[in-house]
Protein backbone atom coordinates (compact mmCIF):
# COMPACT_ATOMS: atom_id res chain seq x y z
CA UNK A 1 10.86 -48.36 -25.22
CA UNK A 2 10.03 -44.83 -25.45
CA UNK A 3 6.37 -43.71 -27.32
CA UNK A 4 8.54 -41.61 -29.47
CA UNK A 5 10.13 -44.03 -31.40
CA UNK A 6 7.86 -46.21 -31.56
CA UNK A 7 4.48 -44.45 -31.86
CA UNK A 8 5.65 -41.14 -33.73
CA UNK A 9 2.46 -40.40 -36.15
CA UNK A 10 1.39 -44.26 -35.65
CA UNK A 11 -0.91 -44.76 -38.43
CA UNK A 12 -3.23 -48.11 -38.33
CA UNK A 13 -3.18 -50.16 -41.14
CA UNK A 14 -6.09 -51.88 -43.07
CA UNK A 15 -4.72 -55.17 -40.45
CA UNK A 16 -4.69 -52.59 -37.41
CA UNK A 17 -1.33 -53.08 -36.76
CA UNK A 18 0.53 -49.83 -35.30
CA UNK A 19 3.89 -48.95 -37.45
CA UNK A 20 6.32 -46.80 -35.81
CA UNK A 21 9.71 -46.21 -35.56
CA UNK A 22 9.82 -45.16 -39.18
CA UNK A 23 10.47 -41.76 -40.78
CA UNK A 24 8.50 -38.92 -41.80
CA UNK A 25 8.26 -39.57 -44.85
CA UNK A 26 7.62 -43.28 -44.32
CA UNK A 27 4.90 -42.56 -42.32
CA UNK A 28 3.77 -39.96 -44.91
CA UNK A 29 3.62 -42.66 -47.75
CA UNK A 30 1.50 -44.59 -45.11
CA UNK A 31 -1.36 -42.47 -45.18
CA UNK A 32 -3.68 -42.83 -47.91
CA UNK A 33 -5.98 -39.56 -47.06
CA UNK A 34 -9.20 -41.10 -48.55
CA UNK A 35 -11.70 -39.82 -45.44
CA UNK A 36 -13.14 -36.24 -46.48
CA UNK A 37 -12.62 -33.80 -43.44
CA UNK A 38 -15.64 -34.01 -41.20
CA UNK A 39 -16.88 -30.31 -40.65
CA UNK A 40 -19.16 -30.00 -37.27
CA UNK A 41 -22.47 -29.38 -38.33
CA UNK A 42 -23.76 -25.98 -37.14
CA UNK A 43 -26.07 -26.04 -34.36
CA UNK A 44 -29.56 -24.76 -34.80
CA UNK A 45 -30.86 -22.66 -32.50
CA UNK A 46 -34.34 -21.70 -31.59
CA UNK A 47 -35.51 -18.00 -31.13
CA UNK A 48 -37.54 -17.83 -27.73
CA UNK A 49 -40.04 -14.74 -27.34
CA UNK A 50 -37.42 -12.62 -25.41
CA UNK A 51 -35.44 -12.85 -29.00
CA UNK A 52 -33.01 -15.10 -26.79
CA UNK A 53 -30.97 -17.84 -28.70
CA UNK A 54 -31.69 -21.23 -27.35
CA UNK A 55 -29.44 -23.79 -27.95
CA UNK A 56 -30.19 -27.81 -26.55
CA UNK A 57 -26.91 -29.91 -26.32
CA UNK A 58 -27.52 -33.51 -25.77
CA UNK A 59 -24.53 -35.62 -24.00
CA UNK A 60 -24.82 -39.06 -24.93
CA UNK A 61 -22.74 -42.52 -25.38
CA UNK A 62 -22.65 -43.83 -28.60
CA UNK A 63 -19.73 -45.91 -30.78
CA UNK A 64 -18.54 -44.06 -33.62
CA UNK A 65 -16.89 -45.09 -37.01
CA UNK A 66 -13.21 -42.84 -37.19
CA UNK A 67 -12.08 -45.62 -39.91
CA UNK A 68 -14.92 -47.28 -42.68
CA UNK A 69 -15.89 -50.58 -41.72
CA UNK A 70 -14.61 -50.22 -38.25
CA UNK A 71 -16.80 -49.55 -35.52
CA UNK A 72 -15.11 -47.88 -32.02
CA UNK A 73 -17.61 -48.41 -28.97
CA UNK A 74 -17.34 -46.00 -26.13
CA UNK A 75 -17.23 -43.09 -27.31
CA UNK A 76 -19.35 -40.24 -26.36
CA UNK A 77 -20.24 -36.98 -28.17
CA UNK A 78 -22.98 -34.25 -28.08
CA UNK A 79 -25.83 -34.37 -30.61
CA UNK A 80 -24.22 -37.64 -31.12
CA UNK A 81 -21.66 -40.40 -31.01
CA UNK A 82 -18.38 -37.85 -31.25
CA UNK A 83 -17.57 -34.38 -30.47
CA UNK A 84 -20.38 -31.86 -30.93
CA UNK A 85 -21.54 -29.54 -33.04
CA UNK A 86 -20.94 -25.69 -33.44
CA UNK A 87 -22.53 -23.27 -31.77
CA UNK A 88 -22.14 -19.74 -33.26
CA UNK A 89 -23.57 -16.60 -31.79
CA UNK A 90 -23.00 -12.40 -32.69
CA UNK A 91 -21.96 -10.18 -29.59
CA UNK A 92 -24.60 -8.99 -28.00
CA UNK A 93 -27.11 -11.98 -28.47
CA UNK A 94 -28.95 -13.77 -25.61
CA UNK A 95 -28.17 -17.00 -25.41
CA UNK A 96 -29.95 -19.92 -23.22
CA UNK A 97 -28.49 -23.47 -23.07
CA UNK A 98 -30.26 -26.54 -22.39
CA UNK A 99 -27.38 -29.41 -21.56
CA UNK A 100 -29.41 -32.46 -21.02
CA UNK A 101 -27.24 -35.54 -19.24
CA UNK A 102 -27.88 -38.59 -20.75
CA UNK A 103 -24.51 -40.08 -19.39
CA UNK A 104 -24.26 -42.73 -16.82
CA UNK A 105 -22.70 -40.27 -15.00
CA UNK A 106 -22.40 -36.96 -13.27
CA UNK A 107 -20.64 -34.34 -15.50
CA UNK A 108 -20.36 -30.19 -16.45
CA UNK A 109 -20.07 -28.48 -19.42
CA UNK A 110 -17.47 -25.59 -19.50
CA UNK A 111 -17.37 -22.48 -21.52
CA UNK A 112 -13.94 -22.37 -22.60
CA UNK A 113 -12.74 -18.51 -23.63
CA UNK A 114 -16.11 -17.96 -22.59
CA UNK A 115 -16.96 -13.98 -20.52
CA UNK A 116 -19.40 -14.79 -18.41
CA UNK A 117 -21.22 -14.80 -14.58
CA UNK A 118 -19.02 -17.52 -12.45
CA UNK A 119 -22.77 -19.89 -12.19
CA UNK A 120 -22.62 -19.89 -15.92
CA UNK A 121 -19.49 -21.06 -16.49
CA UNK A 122 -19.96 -24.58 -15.97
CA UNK A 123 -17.27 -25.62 -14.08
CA UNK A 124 -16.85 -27.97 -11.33
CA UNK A 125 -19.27 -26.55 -8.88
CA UNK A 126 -22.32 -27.28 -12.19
CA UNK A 127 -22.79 -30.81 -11.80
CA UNK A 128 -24.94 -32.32 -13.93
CA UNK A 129 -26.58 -35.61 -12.70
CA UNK A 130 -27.31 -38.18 -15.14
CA UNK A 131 -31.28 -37.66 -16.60
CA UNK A 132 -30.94 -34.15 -15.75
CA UNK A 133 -30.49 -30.58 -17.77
CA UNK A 134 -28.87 -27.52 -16.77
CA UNK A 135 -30.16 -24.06 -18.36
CA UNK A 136 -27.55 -21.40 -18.04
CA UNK A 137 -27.60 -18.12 -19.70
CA UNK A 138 -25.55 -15.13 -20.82
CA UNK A 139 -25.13 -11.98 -23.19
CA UNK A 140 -22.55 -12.39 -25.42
CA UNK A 141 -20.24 -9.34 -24.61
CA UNK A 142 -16.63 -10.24 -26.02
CA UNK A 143 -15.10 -9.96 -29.33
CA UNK A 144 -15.22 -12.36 -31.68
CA UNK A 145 -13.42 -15.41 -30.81
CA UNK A 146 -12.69 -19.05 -31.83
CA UNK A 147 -14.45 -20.16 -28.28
CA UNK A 148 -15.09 -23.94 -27.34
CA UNK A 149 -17.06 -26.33 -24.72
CA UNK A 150 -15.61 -28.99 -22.79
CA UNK A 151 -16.56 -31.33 -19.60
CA UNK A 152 -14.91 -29.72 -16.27
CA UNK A 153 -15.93 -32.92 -13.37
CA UNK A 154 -13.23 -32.30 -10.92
CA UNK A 155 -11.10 -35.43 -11.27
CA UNK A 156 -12.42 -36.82 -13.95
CA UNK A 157 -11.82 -34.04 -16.78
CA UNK A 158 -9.50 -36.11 -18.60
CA UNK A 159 -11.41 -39.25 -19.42
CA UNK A 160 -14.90 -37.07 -20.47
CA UNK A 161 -12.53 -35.05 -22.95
CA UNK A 162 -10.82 -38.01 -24.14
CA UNK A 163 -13.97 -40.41 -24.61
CA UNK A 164 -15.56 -37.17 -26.84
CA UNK A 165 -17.18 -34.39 -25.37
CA UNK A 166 -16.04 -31.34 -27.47
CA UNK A 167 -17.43 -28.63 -29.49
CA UNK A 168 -16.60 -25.44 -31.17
CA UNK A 169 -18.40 -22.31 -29.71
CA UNK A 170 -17.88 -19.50 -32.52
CA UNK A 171 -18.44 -15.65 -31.81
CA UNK A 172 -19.25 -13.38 -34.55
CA UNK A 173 -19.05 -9.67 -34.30
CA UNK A 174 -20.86 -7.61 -37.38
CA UNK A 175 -18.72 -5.26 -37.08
CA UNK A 176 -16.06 -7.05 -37.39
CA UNK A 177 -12.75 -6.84 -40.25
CA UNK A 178 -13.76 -8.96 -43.69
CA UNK A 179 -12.36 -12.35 -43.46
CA UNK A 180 -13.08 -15.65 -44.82
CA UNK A 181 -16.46 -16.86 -43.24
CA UNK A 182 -18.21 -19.25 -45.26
CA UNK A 183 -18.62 -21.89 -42.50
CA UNK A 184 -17.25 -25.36 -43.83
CA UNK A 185 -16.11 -23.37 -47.72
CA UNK A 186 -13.27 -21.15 -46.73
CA UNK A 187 -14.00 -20.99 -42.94
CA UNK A 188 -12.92 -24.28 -41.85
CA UNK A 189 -12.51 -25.52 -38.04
CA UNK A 190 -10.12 -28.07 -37.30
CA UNK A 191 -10.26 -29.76 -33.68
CA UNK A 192 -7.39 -31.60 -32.97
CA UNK A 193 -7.07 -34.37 -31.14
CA UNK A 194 -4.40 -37.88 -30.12
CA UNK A 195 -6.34 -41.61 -29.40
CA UNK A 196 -4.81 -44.43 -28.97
CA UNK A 197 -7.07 -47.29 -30.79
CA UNK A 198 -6.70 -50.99 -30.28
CA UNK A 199 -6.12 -53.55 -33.56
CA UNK A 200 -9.82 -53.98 -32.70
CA UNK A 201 -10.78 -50.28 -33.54
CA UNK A 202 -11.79 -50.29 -29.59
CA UNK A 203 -10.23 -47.21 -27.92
CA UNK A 204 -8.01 -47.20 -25.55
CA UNK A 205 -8.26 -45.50 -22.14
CA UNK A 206 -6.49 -47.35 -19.53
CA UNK A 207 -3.63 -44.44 -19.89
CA UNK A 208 -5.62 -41.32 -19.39
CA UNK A 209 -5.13 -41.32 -15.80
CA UNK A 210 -1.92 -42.75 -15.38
CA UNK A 211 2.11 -41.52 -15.76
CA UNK A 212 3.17 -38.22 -15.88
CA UNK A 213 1.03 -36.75 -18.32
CA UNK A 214 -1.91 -38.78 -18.94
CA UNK A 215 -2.16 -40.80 -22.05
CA UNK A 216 0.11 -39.34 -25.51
CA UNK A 217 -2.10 -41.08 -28.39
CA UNK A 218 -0.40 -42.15 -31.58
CA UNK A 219 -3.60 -41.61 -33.73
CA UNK A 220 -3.97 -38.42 -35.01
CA UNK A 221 -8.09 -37.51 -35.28
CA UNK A 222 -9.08 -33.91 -36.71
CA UNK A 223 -12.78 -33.07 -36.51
CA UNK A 224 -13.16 -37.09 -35.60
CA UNK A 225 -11.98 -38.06 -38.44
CA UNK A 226 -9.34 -40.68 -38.90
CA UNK A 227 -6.56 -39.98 -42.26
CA UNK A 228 -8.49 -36.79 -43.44
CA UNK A 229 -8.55 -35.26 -46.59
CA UNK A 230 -10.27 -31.83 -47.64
CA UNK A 231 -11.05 -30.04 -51.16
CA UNK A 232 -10.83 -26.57 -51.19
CA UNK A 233 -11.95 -24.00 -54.02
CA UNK A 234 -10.98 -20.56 -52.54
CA UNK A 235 -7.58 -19.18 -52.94
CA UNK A 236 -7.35 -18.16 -49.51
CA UNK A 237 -8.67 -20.74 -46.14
CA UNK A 238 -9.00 -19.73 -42.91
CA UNK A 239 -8.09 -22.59 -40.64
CA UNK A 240 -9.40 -22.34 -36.91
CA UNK A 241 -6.89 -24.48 -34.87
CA UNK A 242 -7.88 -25.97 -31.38
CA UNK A 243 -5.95 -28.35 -29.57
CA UNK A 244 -8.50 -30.72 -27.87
CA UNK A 245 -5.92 -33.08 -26.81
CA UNK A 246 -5.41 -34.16 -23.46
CA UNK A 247 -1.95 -33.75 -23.44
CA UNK A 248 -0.01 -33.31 -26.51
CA UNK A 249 1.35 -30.23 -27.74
CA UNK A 250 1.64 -29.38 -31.70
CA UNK A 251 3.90 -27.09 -33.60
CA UNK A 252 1.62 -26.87 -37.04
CA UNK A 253 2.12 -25.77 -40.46
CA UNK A 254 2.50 -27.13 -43.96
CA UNK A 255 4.88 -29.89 -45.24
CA UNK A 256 6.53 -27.45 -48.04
CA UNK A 257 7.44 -24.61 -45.39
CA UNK A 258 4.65 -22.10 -47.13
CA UNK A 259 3.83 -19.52 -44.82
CA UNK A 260 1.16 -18.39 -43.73
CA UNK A 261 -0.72 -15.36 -41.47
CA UNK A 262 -1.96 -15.63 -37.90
CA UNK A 263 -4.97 -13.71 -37.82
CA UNK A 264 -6.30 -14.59 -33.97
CA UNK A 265 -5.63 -16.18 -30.75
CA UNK A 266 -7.56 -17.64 -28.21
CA UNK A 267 -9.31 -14.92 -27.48
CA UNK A 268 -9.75 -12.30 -30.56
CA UNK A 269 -8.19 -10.94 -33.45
CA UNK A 270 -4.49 -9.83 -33.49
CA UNK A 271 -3.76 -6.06 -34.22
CA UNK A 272 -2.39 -7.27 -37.29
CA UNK A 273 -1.74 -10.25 -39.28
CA UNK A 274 1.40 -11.73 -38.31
CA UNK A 275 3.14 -14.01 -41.08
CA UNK A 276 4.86 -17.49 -40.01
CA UNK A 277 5.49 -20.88 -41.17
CA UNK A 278 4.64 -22.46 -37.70
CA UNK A 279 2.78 -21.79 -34.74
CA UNK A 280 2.70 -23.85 -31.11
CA UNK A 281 -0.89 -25.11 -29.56
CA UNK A 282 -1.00 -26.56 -26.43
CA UNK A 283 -3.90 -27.86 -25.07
CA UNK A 284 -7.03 -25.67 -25.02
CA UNK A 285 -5.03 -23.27 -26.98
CA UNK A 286 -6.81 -21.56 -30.30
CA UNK A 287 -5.18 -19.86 -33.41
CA UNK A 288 -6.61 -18.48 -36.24
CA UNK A 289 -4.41 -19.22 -39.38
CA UNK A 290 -5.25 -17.64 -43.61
CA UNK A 291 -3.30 -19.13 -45.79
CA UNK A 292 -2.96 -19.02 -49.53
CA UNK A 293 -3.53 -22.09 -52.16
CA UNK A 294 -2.94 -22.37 -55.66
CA UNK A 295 -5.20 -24.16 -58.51
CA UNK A 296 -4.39 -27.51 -58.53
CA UNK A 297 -1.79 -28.45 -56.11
CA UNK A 298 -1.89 -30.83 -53.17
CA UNK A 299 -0.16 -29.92 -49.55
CA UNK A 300 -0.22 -31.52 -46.63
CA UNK A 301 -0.86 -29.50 -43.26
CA UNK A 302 2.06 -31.44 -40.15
CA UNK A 303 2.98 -30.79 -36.89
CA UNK A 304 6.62 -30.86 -36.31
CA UNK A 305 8.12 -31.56 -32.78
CA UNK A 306 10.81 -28.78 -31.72
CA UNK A 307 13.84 -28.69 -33.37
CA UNK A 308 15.81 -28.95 -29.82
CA UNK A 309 14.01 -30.86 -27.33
CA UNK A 310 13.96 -30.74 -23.72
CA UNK A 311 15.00 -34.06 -21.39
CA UNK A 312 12.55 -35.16 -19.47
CA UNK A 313 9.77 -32.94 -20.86
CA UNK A 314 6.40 -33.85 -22.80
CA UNK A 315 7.29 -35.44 -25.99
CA UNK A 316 6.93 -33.85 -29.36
CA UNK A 317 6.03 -36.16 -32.19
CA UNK A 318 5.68 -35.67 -35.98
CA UNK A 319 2.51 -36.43 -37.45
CA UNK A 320 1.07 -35.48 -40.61
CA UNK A 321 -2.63 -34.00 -40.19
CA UNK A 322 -4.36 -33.42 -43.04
CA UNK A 323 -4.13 -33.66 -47.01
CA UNK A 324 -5.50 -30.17 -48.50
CA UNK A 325 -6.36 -30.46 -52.10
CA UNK A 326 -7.00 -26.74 -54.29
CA UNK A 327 -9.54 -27.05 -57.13
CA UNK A 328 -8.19 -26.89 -60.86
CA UNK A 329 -9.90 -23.20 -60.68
CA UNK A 330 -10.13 -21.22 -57.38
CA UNK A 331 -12.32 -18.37 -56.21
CA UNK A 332 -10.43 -15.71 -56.23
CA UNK A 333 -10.40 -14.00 -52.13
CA UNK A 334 -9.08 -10.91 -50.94
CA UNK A 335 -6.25 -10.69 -48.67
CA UNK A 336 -6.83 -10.16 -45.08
CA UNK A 337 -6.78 -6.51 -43.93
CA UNK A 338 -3.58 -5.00 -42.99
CA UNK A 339 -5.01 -4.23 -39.35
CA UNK A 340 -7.73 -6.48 -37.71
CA UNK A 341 -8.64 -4.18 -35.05
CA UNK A 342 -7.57 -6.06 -31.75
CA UNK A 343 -5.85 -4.63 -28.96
CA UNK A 344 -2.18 -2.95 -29.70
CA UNK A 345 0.78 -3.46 -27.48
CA UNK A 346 0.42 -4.61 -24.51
CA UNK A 347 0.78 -2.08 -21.54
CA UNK A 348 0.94 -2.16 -17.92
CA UNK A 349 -1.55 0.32 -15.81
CA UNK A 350 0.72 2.22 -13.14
CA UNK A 351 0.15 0.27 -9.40
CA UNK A 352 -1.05 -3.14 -10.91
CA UNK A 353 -1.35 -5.95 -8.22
CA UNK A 354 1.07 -8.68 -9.02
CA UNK A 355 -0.07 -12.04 -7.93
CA UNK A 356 2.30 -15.04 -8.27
CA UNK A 357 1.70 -18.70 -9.16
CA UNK A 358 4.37 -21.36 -8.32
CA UNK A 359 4.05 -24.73 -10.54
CA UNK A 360 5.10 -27.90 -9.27
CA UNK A 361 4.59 -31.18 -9.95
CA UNK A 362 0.54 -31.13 -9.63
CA UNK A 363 -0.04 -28.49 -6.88
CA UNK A 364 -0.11 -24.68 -7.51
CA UNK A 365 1.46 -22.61 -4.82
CA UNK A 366 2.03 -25.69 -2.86
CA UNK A 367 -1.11 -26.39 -2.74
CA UNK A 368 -3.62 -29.20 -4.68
CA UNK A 369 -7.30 -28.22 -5.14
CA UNK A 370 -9.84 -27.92 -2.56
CA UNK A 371 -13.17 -27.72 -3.93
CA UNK A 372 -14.43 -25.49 -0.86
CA UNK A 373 -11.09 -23.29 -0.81
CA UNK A 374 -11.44 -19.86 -2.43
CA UNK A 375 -6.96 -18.97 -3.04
CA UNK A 376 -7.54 -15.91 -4.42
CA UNK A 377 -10.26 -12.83 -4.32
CA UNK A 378 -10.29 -9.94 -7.36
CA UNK A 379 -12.18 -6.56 -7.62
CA UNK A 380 -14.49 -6.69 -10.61
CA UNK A 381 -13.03 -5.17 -13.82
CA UNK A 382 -9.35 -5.14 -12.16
CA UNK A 383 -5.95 -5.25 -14.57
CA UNK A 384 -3.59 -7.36 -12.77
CA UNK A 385 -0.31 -9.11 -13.17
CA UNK A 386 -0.08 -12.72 -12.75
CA UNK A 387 3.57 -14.03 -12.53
CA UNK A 388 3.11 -17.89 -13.51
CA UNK A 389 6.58 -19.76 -12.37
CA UNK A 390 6.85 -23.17 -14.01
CA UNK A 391 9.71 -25.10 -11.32
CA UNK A 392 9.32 -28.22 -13.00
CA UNK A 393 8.18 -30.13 -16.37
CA UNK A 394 6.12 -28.66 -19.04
CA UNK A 395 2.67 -27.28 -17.76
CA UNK A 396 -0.09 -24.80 -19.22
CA UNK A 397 -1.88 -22.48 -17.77
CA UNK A 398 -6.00 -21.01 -18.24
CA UNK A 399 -8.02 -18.89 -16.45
CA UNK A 400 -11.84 -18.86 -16.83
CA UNK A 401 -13.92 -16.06 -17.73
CA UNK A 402 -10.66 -13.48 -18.49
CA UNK A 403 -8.87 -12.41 -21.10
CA UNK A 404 -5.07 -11.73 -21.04
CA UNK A 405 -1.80 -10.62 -22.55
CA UNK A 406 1.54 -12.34 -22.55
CA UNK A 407 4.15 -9.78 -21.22
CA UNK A 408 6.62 -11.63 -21.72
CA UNK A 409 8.17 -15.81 -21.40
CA UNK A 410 11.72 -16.04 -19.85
CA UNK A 411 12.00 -12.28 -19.83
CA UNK A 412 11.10 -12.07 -23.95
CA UNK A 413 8.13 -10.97 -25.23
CA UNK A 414 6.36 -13.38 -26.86
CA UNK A 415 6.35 -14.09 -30.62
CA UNK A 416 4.21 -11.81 -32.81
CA UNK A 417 1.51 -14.47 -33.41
CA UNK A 418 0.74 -14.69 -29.82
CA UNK A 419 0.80 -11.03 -28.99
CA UNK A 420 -3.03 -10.96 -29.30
CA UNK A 421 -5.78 -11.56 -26.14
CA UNK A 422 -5.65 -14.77 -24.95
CA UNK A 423 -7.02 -17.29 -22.43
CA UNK A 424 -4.20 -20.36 -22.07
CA UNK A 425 -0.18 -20.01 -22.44
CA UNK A 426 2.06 -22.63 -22.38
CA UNK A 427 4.81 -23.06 -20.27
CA UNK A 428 7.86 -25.36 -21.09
CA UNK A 429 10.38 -26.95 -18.03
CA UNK A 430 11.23 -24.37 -15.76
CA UNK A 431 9.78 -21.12 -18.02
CA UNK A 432 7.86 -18.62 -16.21
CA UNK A 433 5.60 -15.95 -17.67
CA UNK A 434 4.32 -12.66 -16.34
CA UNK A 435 0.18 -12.05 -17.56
CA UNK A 436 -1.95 -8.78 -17.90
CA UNK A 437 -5.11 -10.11 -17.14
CA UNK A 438 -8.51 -7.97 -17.71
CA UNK A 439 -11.10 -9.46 -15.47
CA UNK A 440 -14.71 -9.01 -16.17
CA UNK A 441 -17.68 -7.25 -14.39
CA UNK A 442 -19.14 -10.15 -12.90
CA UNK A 443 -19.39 -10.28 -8.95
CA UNK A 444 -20.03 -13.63 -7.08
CA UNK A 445 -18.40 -13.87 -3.93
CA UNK A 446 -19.93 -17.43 -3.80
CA UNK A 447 -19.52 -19.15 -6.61
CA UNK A 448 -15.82 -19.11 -7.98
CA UNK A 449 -13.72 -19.29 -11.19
CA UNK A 450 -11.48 -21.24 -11.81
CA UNK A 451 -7.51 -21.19 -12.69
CA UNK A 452 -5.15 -24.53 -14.27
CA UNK A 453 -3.01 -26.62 -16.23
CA UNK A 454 -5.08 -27.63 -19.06
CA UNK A 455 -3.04 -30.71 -19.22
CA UNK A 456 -5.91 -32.48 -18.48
CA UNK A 457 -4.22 -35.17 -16.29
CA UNK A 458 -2.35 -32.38 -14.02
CA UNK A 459 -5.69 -30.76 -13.75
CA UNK A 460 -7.22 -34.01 -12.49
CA UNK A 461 -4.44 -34.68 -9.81
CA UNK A 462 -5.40 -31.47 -8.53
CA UNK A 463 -3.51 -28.71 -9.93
CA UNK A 464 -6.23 -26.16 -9.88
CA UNK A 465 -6.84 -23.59 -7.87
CA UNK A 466 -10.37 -21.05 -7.91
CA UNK A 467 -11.01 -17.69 -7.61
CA UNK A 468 -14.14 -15.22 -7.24
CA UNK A 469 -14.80 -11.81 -8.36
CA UNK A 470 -16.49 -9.37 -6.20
CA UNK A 471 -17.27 -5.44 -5.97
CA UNK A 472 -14.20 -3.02 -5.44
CA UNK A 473 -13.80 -2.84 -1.81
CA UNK A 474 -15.40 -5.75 -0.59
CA UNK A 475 -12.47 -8.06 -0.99
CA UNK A 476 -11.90 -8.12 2.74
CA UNK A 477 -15.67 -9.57 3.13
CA UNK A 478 -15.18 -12.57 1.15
CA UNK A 479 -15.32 -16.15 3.13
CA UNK A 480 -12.01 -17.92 2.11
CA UNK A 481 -14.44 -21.37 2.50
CA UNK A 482 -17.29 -22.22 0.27
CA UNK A 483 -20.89 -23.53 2.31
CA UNK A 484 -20.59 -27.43 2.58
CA UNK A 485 -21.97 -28.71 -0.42
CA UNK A 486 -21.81 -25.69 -2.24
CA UNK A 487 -20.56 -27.08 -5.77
CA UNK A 488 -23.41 -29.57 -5.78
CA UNK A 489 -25.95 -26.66 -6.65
């Protein structure tokens, strides 16, 4: 029997029986909403003599409560049992990060959205041994963005995501438009994320590496936490959406149709504001959402599945999220700005180099990762255009350390609310997608970047390929292999 039917939304009764196969509104009337909204704590940093930030994220196992009285084992979080907490910096600060390993096993940490040297980046090549801390460090020197942190263990990306290891990495820029940005008041992230949890509580993980697309949980968690419910008191929210899921991709908005104004994408602020009553995440994706409440009324943020859906393609399920209920009296907030300040159209710089990207099944250009293979070499602070051709079912696609434009999806530009710099698109059966991509300054012919579907299980089978930055000119210089037992340094 398909999940679809029989898992749509999913929600686990007081028994912890599963009920599916019911309607929306069934499963609606299921929910009870009775778990206030988790908000990540803030991380606190300590100032080190240089006036660097210095931030100490702890990986750890741990078992973790997602429904009251029910314990889930397992899991594994940073700072503690699930998910961690947020780390925010300004542009322009110093930050220094200890990541201490107290895992029983090898991992990375990844900067997602993240402009940054290639040794920083943590990505495959930045083990992390168990009892052992890495220290990388950067200037913040992006706008501000909605960034995040994830494991990146070649081959084993899905299961350290799944079991936990997430947090928000928010960049601030002084200078910046006047939004809402009372962290946890009217500034409120929501990370969200499928499970699949046992009539024990226990959670299940014997599908993340299996099928097509890894595991597609039925159990809807946001910020952890299980049937969520949050009070508000301002008359305008903003909403920071990342999909953390493995897999699953979410079309979000609010139960009544309201809509509402995209603000930011992955990475930065839109031009301008651009009004909607839905937007698409797929995994690793960001949005920035405002939208408006009203003194005393109760909605109900969903994610509907498309209206016309694809054979043979990742499933689309309809879950309700979270229950959102406004204060008898709200704070009164001004509306966003009518311009935000990010980039304007998107335009292509005379005698860009095109570079083209073939997606199969799990392979990229025909070809399935090689940790020691370096596929493609780019001049520092190059504009390029990378042509992504999806030939089969429904990928992603991310590229560390740059930021890019959609040109266009099937030969159409891409909605307004995704016109912004990004990091990830998503690419449905057979779509293809031409990229301006901005690359940064940072040169390392020896230690590469990486490029891949963020579909964590495709990225585990391999689909991944890497790529270094070097100085203009010297691309002919660059050794196609890495050293042997380069990536364990």
């Amino acid at each position: 029997m398909k999940r679809r039917s029989l898992l749509s939304l999913a929600v686990l009764t007081g028994a912890g029986a599963i009920l599916g196969g019911c309607s929306a509104d069934e499963r609606q009337s299921a929910l009870t909403f009775t778990n206030r909204l988790r908000i990540p704590p803030p991380a606190a940093p300590v100032t080190d003599p240089d006036g660097a930030k210095r931030f100490t994220l702890t990986l750890q196992t741990g078992s973790t409560e997602f429904r009251p009285g029910t314990v889930t084992a397992g899991t594994w979080g940073v700072n503690g049992s699930y998910l961690g907490p947020a780390v925010r910096a300004n542009r322009g600060d110093r930050v220094r990060m200890s990541v201490v390993n107290r895992l029983p096993e090898a991992t990375t940490l990844h900067w997602h959205g993240m402009r940054l040297p290639a040794k920083m980046d943590g990505g495959p090549h930045q083990m992390i041994e168990p009892g052992t801390t890495w220290t990388p460090e950067w200037t913040v020197d992006q706008p501000a963005a909605t960034s995040w942190f994830h494991p990146h263990p070649h081959g084993k990306t899905a299961m350290h995501v799944y079991r936990g290891l997430a947090g928000l990495f928010l960049i601030d820029d002084p200078d910046g438009p006047r939004l809402p940005s009372a962290y946890g008041v009217d500034d409120i992230p929501l990370i969200v994320q499928d499970k699949e949890i046992d009539s024990d509580g226990e959670l299940e993980t014997g599908g993340v590496d299996r099928g097509t697309f890894g595991l597609l949980g039925s159990t809807i968690l946001i910020n952890g936490t299980y049937d969520p419910v949050l009070p508000v008191s301002t008359s305008l929210v903003r909403f920071r959406l990342l999909n953390a899921s493995n897999t699953r991709v979410y079309r979000i908005g609010f139960a009544d149709g309201r809509r509402f104004d995209v603000i930011a994408g992955d990475a930065g602020l839109l031009d301008r504001p651009a009004t909607v009553d839905r937007v698409k995440i797929s995994p690793g994706e960001r949005v920035e959402i405002v939208a408006r409440f009203f003194p005393g009324e109760t909605v109900v943020l969903d994610s509907r599945g498309e209206p016309r859906r694809t054979a043979n393609d990742i499933e689309e399920d309809d879950f309700h999220l979270l229950e959102i209920v406004a204060a008898a009296q709200l704070t009164p907030s001004p509306a966003p700005p009518a311009t935000l300040g990010g980039p304007g159209r998107a335009t292509t710089p005379p005698g860009a180099r095109v570079r083209r990207f073939s997606l199969s099944g799990s392979e990229i250009n025909g070809r399935d990762m090689d940790m020691s293979r370096i596929d493609e070499v780019v001049p520092a602070g190059a504009v390029e255009i990378w042509e992504i051709d999806n030939t089969t079912y429904a990928h992603n696609f991310h590229i560390h350390e740059v930021s890019f434009r959609i040109l266009d999806i099937d030969g159409s530009p891409p909605p307004p609310y995704q016109a912004g710099p990004k990091d990830t698109v998503f690419l449905p059966k057979n779509a293809n997608a031409r990229l301006l991509v901005h690359f940064g300054p940072h040169t390392d012919p020896l230690t590469p970047y990486m490029y891949h579907c963020h579909l964590l299980r495709h990225e585990d089978k391999g689909m991944m390929g890497q790529f270094v930055v070097v100085g203009p000119g010297t691309e002919h210089l660059v050794p196609r292999n890495l050293p042997t037992g380069h990536h364990h340094g």
